[in-house]
Each structure stands twice: as C-alpha cells, then as structure tokens.
N, C-alpha and C. Protein backbone atom coordinates (compact mmCIF):
# COMPACT_ATOMS: atom_id res chain seq x y z
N UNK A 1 -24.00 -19.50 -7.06
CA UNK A 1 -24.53 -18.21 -7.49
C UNK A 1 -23.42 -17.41 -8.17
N UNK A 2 -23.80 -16.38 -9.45
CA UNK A 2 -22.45 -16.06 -9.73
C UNK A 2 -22.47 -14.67 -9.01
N UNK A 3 -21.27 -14.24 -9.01
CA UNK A 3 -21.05 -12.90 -8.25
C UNK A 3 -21.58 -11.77 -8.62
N UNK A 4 -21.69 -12.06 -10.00
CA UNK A 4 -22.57 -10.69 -10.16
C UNK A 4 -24.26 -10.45 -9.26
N UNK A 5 -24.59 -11.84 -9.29
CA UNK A 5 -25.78 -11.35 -8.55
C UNK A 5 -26.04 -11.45 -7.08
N UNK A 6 -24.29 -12.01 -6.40
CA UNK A 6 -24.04 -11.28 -5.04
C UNK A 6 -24.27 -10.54 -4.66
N UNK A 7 -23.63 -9.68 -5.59
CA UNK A 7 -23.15 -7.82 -5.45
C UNK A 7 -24.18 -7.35 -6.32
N UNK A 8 -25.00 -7.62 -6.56
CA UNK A 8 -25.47 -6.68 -7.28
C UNK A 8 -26.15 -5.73 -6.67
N UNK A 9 -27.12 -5.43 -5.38
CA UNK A 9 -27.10 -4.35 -4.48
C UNK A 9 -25.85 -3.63 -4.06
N UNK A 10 -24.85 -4.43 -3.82
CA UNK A 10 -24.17 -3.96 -2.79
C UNK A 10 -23.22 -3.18 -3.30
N UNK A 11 -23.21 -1.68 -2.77
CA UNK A 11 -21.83 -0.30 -2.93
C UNK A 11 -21.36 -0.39 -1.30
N UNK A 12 -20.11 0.19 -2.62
CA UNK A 12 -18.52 0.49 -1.33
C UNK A 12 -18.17 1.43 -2.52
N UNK A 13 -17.38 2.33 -1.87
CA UNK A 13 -16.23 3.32 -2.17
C UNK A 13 -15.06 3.02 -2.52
N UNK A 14 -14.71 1.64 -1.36
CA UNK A 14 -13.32 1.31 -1.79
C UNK A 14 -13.11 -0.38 -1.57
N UNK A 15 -12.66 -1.10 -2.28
CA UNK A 15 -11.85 -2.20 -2.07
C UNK A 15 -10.79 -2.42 -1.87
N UNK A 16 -10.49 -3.79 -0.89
CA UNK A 16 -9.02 -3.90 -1.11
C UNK A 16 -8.86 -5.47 -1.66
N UNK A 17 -7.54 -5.78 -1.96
CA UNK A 17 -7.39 -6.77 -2.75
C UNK A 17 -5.94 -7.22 -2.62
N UNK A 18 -5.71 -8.28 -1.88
CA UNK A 18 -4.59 -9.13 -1.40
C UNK A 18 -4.13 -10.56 -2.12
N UNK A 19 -3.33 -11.01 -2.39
CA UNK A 19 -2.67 -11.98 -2.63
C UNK A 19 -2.58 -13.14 -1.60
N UNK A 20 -2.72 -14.51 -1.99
CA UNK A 20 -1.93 -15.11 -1.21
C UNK A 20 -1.37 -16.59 -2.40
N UNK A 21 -0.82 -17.52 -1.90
CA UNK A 21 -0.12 -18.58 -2.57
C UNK A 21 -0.95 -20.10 -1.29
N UNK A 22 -1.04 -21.24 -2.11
CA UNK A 22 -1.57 -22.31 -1.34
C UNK A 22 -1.06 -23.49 -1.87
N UNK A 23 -1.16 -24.51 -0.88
CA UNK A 23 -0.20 -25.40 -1.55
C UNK A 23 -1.40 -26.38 -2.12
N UNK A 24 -2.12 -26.93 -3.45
CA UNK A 24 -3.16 -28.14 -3.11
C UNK A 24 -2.91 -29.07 -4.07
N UNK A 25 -2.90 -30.57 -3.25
CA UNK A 25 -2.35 -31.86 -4.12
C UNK A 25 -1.10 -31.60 -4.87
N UNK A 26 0.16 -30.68 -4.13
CA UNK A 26 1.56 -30.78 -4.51
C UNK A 26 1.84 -30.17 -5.78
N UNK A 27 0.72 -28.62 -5.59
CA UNK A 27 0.66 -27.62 -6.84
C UNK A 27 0.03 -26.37 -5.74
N UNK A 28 0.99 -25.30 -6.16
CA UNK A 28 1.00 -23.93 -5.48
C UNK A 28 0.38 -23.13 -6.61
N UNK A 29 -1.37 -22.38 -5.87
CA UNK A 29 -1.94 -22.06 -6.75
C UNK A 29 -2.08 -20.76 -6.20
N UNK A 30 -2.47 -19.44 -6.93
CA UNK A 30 -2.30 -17.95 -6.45
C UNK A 30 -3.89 -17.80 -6.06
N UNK A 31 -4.20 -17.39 -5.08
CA UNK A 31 -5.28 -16.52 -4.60
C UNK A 31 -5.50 -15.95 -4.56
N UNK A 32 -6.30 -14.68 -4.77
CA UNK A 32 -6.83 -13.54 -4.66
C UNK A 32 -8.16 -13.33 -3.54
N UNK A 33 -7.72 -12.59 -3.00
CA UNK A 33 -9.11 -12.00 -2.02
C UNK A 33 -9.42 -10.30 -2.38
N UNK A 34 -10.78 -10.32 -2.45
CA UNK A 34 -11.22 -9.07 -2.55
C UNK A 34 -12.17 -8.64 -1.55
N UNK A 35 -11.83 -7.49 -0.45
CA UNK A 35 -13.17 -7.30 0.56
C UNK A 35 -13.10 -5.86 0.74
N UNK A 36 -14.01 -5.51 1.43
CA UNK A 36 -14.59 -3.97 1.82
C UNK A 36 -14.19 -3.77 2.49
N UNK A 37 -13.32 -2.93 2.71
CA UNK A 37 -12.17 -2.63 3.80
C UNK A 37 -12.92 -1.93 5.01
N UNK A 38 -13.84 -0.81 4.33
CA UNK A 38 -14.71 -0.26 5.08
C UNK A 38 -15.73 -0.99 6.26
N UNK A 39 -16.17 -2.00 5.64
CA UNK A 39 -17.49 -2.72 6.30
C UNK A 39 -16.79 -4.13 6.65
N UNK A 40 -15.67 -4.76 6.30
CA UNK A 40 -15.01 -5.85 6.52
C UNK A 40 -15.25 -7.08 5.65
N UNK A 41 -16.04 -6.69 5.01
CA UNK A 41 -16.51 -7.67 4.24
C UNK A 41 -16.75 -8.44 3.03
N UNK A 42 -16.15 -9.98 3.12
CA UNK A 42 -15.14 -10.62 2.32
C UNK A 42 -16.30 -10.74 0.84
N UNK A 43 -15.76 -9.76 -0.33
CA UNK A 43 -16.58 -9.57 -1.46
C UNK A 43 -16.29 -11.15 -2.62
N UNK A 44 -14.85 -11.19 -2.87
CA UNK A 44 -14.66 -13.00 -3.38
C UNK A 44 -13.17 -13.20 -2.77
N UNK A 45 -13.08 -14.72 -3.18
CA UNK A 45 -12.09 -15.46 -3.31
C UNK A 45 -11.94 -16.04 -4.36
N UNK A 46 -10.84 -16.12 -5.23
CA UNK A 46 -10.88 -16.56 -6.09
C UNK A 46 -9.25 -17.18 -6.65
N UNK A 47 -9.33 -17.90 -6.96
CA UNK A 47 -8.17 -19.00 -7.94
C UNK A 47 -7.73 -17.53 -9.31
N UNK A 48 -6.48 -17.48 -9.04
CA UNK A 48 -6.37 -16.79 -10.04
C UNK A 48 -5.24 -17.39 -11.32
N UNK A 49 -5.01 -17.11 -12.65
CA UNK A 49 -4.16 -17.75 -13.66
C UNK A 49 -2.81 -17.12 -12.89
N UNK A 50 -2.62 -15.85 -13.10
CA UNK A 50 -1.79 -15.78 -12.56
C UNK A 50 -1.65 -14.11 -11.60
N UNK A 51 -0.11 -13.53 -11.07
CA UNK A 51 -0.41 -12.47 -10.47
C UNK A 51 0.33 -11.05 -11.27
N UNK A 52 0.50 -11.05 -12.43
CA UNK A 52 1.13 -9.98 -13.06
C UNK A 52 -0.03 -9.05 -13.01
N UNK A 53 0.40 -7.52 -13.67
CA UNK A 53 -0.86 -6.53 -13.81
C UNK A 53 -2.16 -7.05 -14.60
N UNK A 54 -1.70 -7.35 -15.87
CA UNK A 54 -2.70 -7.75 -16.53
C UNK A 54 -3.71 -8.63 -15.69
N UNK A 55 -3.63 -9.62 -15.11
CA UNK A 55 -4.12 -10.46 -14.59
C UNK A 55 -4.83 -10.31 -13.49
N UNK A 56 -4.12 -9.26 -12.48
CA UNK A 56 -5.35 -8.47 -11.25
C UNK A 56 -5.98 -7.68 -11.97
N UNK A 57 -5.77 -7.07 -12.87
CA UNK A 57 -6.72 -5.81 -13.56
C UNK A 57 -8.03 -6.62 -14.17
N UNK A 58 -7.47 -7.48 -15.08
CA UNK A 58 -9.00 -8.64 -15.28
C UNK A 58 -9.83 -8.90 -14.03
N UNK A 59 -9.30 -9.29 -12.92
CA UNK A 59 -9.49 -9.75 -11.34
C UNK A 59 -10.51 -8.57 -11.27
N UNK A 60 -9.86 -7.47 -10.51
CA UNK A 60 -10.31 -6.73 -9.97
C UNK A 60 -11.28 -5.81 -10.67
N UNK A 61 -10.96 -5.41 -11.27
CA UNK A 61 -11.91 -4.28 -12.79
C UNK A 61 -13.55 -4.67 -12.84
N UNK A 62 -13.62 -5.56 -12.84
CA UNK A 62 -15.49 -6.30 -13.01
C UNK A 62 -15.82 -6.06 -11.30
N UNK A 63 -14.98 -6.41 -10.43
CA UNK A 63 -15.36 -6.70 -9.23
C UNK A 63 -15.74 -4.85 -8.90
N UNK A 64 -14.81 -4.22 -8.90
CA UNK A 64 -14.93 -2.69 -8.52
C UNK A 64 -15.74 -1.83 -9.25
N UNK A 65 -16.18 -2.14 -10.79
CA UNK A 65 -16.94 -1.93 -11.27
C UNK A 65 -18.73 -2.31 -10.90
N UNK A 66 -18.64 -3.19 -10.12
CA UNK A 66 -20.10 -4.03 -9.54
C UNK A 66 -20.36 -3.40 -8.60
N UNK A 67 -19.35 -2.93 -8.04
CA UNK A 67 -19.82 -2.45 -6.65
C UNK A 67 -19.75 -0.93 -6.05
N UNK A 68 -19.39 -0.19 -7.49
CA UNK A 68 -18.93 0.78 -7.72
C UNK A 68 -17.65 2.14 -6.53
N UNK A 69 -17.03 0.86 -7.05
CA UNK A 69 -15.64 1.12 -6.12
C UNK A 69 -14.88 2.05 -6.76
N UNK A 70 -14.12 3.03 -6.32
CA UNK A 70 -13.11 3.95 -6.80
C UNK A 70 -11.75 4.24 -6.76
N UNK A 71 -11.78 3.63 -5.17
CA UNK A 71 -10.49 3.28 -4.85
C UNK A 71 -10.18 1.92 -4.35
N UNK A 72 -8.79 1.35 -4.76
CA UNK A 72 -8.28 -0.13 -4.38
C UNK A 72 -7.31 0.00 -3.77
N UNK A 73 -7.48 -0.97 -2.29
CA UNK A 73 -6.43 -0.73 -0.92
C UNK A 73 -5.58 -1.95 -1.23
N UNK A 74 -4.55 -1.61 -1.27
CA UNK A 74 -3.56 -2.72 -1.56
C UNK A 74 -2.15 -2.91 -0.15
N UNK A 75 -1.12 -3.85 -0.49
CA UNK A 75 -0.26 -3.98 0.40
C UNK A 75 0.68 -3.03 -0.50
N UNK A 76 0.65 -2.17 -1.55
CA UNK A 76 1.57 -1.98 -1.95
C UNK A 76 2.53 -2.16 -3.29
N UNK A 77 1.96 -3.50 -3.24
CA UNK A 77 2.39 -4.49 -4.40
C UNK A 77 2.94 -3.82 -5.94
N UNK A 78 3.41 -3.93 -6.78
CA UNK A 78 3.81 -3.36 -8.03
C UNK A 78 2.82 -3.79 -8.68
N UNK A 79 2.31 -4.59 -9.04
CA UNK A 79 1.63 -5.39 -10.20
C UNK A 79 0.33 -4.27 -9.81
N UNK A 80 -0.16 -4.12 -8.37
CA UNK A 80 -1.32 -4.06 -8.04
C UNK A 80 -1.21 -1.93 -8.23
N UNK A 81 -0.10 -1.50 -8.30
CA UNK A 81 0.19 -0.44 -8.54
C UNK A 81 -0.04 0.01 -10.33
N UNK A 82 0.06 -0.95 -10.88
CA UNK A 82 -0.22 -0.95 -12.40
C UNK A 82 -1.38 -0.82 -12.89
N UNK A 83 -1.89 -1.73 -11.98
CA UNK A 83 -3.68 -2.26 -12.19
C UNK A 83 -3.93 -0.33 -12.00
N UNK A 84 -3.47 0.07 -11.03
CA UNK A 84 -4.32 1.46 -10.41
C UNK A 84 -4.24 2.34 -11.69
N UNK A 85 -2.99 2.28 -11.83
CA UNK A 85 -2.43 3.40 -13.29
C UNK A 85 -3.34 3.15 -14.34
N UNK A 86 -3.59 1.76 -14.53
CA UNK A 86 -4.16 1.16 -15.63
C UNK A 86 -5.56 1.74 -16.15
N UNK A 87 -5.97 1.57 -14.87
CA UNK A 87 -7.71 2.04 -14.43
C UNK A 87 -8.20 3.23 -14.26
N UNK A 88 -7.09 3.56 -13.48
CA UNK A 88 -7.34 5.01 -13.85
C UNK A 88 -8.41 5.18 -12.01
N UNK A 89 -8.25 4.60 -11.09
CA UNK A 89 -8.89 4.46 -10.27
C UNK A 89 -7.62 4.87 -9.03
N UNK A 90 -7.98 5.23 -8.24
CA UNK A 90 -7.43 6.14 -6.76
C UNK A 90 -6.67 5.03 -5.96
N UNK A 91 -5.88 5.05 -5.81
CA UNK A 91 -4.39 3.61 -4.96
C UNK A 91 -4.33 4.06 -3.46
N UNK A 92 -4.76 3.28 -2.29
CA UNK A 92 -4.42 3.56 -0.91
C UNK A 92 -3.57 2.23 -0.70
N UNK A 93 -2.50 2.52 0.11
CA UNK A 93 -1.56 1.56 1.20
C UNK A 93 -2.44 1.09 2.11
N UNK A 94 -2.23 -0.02 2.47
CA UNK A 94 -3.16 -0.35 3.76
C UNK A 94 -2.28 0.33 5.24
N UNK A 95 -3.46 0.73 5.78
CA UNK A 95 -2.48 1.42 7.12
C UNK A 95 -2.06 0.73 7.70
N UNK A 96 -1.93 -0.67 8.05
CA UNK A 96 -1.23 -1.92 8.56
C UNK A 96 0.30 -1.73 7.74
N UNK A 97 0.17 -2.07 6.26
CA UNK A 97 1.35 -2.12 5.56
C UNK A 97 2.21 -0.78 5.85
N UNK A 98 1.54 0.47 6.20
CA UNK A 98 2.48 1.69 6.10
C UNK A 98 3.13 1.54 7.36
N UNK A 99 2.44 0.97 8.30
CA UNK A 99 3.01 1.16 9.70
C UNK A 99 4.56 0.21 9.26
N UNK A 100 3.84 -0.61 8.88
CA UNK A 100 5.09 -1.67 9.06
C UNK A 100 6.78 -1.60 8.42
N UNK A 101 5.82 -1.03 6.78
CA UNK A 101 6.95 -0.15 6.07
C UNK A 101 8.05 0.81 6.67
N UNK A 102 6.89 1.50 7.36
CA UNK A 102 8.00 2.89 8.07
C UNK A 102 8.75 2.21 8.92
N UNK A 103 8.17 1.25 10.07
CA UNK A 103 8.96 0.68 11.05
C UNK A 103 10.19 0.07 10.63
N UNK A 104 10.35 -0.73 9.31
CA UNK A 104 11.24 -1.52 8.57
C UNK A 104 12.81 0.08 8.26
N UNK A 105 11.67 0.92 7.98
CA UNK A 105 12.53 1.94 7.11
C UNK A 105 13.24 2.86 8.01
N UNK A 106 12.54 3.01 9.25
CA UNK A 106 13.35 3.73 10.33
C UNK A 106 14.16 3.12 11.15
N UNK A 107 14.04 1.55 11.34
CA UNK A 107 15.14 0.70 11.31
C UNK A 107 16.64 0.84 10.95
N UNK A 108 16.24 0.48 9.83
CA UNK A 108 17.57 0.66 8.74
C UNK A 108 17.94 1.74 8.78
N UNK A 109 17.39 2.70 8.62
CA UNK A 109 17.97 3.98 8.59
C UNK A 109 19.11 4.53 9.80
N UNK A 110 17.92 4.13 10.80
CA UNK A 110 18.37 4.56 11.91
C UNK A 110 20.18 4.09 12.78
N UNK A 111 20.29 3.13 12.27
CA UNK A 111 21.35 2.17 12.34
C UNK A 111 22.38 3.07 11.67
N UNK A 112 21.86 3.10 10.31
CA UNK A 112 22.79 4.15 9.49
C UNK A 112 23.30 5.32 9.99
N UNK A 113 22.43 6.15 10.47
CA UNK A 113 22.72 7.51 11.27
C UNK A 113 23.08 6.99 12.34
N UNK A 114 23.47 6.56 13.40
CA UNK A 114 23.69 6.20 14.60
C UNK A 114 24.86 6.08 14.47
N UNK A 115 25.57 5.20 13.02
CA UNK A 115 27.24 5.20 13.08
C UNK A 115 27.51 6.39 12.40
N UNK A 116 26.57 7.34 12.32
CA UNK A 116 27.31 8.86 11.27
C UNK A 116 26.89 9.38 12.09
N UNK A 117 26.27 9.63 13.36
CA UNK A 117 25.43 10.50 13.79
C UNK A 117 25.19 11.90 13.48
N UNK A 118 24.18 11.23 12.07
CA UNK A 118 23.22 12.20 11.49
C UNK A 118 22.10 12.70 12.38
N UNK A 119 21.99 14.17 12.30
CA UNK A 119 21.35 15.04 13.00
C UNK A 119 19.66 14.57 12.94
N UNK A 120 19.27 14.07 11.53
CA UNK A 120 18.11 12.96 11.28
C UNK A 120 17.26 12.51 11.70
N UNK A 121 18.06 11.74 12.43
CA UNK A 121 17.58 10.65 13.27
C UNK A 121 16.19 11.40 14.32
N UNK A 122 16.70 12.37 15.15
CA UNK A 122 15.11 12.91 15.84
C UNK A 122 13.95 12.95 14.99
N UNK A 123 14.35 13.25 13.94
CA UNK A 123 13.43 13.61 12.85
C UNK A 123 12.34 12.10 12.23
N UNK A 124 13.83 11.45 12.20
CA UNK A 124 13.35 10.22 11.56
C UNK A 124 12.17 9.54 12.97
N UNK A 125 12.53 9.67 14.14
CA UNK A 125 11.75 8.87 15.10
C UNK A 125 10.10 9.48 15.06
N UNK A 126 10.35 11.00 15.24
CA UNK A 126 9.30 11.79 14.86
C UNK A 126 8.64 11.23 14.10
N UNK A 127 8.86 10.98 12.76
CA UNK A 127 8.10 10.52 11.56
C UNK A 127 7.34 9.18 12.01
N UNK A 128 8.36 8.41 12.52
CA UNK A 128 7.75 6.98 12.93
C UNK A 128 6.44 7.27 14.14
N UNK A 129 6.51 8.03 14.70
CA UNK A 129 5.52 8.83 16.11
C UNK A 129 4.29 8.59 15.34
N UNK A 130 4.70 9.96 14.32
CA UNK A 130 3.15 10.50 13.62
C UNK A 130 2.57 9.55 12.62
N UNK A 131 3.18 8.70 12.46
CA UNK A 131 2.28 7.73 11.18
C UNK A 131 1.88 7.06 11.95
N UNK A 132 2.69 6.63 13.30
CA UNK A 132 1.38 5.08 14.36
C UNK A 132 0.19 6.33 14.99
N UNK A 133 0.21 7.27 15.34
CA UNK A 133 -1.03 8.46 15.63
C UNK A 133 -1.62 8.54 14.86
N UNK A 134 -1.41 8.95 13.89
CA UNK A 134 -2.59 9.32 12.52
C UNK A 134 -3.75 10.66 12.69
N UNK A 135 -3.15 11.44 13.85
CA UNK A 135 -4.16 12.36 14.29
C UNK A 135 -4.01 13.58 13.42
N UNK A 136 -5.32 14.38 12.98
CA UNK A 136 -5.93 15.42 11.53
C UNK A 136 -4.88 16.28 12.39
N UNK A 137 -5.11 16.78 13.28
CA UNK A 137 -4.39 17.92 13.78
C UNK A 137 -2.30 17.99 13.82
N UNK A 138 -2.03 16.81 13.23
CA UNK A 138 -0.50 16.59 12.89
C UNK A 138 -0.12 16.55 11.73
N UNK A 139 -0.87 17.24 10.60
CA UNK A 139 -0.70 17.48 9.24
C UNK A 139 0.20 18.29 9.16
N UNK A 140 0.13 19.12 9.89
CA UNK A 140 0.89 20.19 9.72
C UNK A 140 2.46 19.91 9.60
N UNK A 141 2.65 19.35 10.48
CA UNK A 141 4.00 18.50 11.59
C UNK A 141 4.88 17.90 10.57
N UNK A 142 4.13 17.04 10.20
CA UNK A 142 4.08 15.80 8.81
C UNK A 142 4.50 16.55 7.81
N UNK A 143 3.85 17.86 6.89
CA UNK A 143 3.93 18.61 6.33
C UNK A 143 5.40 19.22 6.41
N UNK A 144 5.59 19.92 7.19
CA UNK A 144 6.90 20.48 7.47
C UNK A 144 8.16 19.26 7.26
N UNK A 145 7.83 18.48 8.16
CA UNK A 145 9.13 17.38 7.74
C UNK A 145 8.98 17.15 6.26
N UNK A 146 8.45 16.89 5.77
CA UNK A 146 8.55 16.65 4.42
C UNK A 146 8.82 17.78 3.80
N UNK A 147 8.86 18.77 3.66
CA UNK A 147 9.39 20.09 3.05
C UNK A 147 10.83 20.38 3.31
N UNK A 148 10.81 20.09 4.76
CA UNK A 148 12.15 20.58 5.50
C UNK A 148 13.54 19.18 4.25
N UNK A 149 12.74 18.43 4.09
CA UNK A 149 13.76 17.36 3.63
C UNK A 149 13.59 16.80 1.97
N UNK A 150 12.48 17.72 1.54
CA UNK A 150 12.26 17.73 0.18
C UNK A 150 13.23 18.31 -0.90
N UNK A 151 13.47 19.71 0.19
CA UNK A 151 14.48 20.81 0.07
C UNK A 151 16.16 20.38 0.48
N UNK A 152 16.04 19.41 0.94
CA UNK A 152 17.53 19.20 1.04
C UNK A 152 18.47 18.67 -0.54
N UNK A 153 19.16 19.37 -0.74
CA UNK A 153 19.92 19.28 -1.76
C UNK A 153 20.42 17.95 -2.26
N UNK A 154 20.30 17.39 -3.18
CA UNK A 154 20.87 16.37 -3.86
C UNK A 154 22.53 16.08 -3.68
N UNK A 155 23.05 14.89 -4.32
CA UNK A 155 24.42 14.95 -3.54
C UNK A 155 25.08 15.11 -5.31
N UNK A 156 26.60 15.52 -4.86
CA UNK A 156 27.10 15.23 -6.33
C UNK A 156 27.01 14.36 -7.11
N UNK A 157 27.30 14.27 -8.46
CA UNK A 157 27.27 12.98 -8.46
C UNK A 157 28.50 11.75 -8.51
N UNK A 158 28.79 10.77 -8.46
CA UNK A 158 29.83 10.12 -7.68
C UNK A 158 30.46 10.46 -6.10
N UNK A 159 29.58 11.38 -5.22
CA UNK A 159 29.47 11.23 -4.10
C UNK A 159 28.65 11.09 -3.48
N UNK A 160 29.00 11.02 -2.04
CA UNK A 160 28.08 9.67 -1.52
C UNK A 160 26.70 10.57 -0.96
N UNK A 161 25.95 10.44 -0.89
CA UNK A 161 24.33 10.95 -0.26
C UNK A 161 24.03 10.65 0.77
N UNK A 162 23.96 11.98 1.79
CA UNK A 162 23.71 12.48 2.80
C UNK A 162 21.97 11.38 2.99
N UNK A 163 22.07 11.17 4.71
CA UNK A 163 20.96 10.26 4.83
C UNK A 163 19.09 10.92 4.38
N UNK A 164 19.39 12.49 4.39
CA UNK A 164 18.63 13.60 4.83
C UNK A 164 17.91 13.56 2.97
C-alpha cells in the first residue's frame, strides 16, 4: 500500500523523526523512522539515499505534510535542524535527548568548577533538578537562572571565560 493512502485520515500536530544505520549483506544502509510522538505511533520506515538536510527534508516534508504536522521532534541532529529552518515548520528536542544533554553538560562542567570552585555549580545542579521535573509552576525558577547568567558579562578577549 503506498503511504499516502495509510495516512490519509490520519492527523498529528507533531512528528518525530530519528536516524539509524544497519548493517545488510556487508553494506551499511541509513534508516529513517518517522512516528507520532504524541500517540506512539510508528508513521514509516524507510531506506533512505542519504542523511544530509536536503535528503530528510525530501524524507520528511510529504510525510508532515500528509498528516498535517507542524512541528518535528528530533534528537537534535544538525541536518534535521536545517530541514526545520528549511520548512519553515516549529523544531522540539526530544525530552529524553534534553535530559541526557544536560546530564552530559553538567558533568563536564561541573568537574570544571569543582577545580575553580566556581560559585556555579549550585546553580548548575539546580538547572539539572528542574529539567528532570518539568513542572509549569518552575518557569519562573528556570527563567531567572537564565537571566541571572544571560547578563553575565562576556570575557576579554584573549582572556580566559569565566564558567558563568
């Protein structure tokens, strides 16, 4: 059946759209998955030429257009960040990938401030708190840290930059 007349009832708001690589008969071929992040449910799979922008935007563009999607949930990806610009369509992180991101990023960081002991660091753990919560009523919280450190001054230049 072709996909168009899968989908052809079926709306979503948003898709997401992941990558993967496979190995078959001693040739690594790129995959694409596209599903409803909302409802869980796996919209295609497909063999793709390849994974630059051009190439998910062909991918994805007919698919989000069928199902009249607006926004595309991604890991993040650059290529898949292009496609968004491209389209002109609304870009979400998957909340899996952000968790993981921040965890990676308050890591590193944290290590960093620990041998400077930068004042930060509470701040930085904070941050890591409120993104695994995700609760409406910590906007505010969220808000402020990001101001409080938006506003922190740039460093000279040829010196070194404060973690903040």
């Amino acid at each position: 059946m072709k996909r168009t007349e899968l989908l052809q009832c079926y709306r979503t708001k948003a898709i997401g759209g992941d990558l993967t690589s496979v190995k078959c008969n001693g040739w690594w071929l790129s995959i694409g998955v596209i599903v409803d992040p909302i409802n869980g449910l796996v919209l295609c799979v497909d063999h793709l030429d390849g994974e630059d922008a051009q190439a998910l935007k062909d991918w994805v563009e007919p698919i989000a257009d069928q199902v009249g999607a607006h926004t595309l949930v991604t890991d993040d990806a650059d290529a898949f960040k292009e496609v968004v610009d491209r389209g002109g369509s609304y870009h979400q992180v998957c909340k899996s990938h952000v968790g993981r991101n921040t965890e990676e990023l308050i890591e590193s960081l944290s290590l960093a401030m620990e041998a400077g002991q930068d004042s930060s660091l509470a701040d930085l753990h904070r941050l890591g708190e409120l993104i695994h919560s995700q609760q409406p009523e910590q906007q505010a919280e969220v808000q402020a840290l990001y101001e409080h450190y938006a506003a922190t001054p740039h460093s000279e230049k040829g010196k070194t930059a404060s973690l903040a």
